[in-house]
Structure formats: structure tokens, C-alpha cells
Protein backbone atom coordinates (compact mmCIF):
# COMPACT_ATOMS: atom_id res chain seq x y z
CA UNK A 1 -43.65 139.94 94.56
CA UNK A 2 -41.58 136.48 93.38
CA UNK A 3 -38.25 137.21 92.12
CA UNK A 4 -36.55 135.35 89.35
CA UNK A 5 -33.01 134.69 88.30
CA UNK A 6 -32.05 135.53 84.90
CA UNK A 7 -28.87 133.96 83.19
CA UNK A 8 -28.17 136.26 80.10
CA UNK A 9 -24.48 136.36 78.12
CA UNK A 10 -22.51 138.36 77.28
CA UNK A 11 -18.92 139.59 75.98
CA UNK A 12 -16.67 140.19 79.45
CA UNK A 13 -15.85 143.76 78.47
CA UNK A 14 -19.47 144.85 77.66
CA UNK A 15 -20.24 143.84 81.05
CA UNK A 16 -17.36 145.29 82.61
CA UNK A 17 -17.64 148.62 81.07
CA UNK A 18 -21.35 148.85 81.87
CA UNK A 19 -20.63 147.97 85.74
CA UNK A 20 -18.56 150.75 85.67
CA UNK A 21 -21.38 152.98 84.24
CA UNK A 22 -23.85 151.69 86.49
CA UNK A 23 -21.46 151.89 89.55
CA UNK A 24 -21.12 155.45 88.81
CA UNK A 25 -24.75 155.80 89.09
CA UNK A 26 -24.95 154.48 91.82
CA UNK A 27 -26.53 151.43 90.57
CA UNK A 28 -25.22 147.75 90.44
CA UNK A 29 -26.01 145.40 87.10
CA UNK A 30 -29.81 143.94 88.94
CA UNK A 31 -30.64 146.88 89.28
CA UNK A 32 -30.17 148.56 86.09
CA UNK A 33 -31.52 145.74 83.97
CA UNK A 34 -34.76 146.10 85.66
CA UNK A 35 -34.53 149.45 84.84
CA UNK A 36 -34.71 148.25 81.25
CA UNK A 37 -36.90 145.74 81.98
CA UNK A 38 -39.49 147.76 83.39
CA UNK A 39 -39.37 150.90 80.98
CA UNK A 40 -39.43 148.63 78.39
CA UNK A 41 -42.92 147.06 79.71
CA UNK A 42 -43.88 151.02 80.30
CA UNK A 43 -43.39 151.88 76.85
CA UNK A 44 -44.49 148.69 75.27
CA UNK A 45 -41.25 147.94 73.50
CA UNK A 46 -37.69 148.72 73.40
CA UNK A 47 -37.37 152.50 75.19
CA UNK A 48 -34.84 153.67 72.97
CA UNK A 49 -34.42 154.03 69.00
CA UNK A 50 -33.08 150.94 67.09
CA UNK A 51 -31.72 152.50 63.47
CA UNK A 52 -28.82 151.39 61.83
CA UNK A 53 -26.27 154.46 62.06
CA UNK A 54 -25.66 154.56 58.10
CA UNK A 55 -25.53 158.30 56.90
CA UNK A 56 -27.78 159.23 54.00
CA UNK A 57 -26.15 160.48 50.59
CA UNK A 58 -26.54 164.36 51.91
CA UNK A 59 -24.26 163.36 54.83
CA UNK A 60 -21.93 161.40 53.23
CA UNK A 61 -21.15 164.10 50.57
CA UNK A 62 -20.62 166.57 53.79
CA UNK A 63 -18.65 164.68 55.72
CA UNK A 64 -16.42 164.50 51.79
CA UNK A 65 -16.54 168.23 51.24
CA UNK A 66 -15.29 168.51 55.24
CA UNK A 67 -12.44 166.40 54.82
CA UNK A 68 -11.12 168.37 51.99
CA UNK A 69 -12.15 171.84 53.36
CA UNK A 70 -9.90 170.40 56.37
CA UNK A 71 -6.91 169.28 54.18
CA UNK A 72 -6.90 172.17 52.28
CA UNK A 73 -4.35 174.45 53.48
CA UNK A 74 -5.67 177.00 51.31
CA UNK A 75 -9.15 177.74 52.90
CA UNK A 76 -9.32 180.29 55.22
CA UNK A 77 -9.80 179.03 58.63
CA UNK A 78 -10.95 181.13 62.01
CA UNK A 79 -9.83 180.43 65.46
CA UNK A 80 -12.29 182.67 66.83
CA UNK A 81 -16.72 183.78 66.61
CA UNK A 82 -16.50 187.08 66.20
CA UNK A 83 -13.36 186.79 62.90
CA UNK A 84 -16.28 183.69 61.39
CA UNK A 85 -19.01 186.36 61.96
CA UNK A 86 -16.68 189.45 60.53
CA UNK A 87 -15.84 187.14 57.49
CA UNK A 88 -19.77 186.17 56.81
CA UNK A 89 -21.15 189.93 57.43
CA UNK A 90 -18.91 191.52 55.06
């Protein structure tokens, strides 16, 4: 098989903090971008989920109503399972 050299940029610390990754895989950066490469030809596209990570209006108004439950010094609070499961059984 003919190899190829691929010239790609990118910001110093991406790359340095995926080495790192990689290293601890066992794996050095040729390596794991044919990885990529290669699942991506596999699955006939990217081989993992591209979404934006904005939360729907149901989320949003949970993460609110957690924030206040958590500033609230005044809502009971358990430390423990079995005092939560004591509280919602009786």
C-alpha cells in the first residue's frame, strides 16, 4: 500500500493534549488519525455525533429550578440512599 503525508493545523495545545491521550493508549498521533480516517470510511461519514450542545427549554428550566433547590438553605437535603428513600416512601 502507498503511504501519504498529510500536513493538517492545528492549535499547539489541542495537539498536545491529544498526544497525551493517545500516548496513554498506547498510540502515537499517525496512528490515531488513521484510526479516524479509516472508521470514518467504515461508517461512511463522521463516526461520531455532530450536535450543537444547546439544552432544550425542558433542560434549561431544570438546570434553573436546580440552582435554586441548591441555594436554598431551606430544602431539605440527604447525605445518604436509604434517608432520600425514607423521605419519598413515607
Amino acid at each position: 500500500m502507498a503511504t501519504t503525508n498529510l500536513n493538517i493545523r492545528t492549535d499547539r495545545e489541542v495537539k498536545d493534549q491529544a498526544e497525551k491521550i493517545f500516548a496513554e493508549l498506547g498510540l502515537n498521533m499517525t496512528t490515531a488519525i488513521n484510526i479516524f480516517l479509516r472508521t470514518t470510511i467504515r461508517e461512511n461519514g463522521i463516526p461520531f455525533a455532530l450536535k450543537l450542545d444547546i439544552p432544550n427549554e425542558a433542560t434549561v428550566a431544570a438546570i434553573e429550578e436546580g440552582r435554586r433547590i441548591a441555594a436554598d438553605s431551606s430544602v431539605k437535603g440527604y447525605t445518604n440512599m436509604d434517608d432520600l428513600k425514607a423521605a419519598l416512601e413515607g
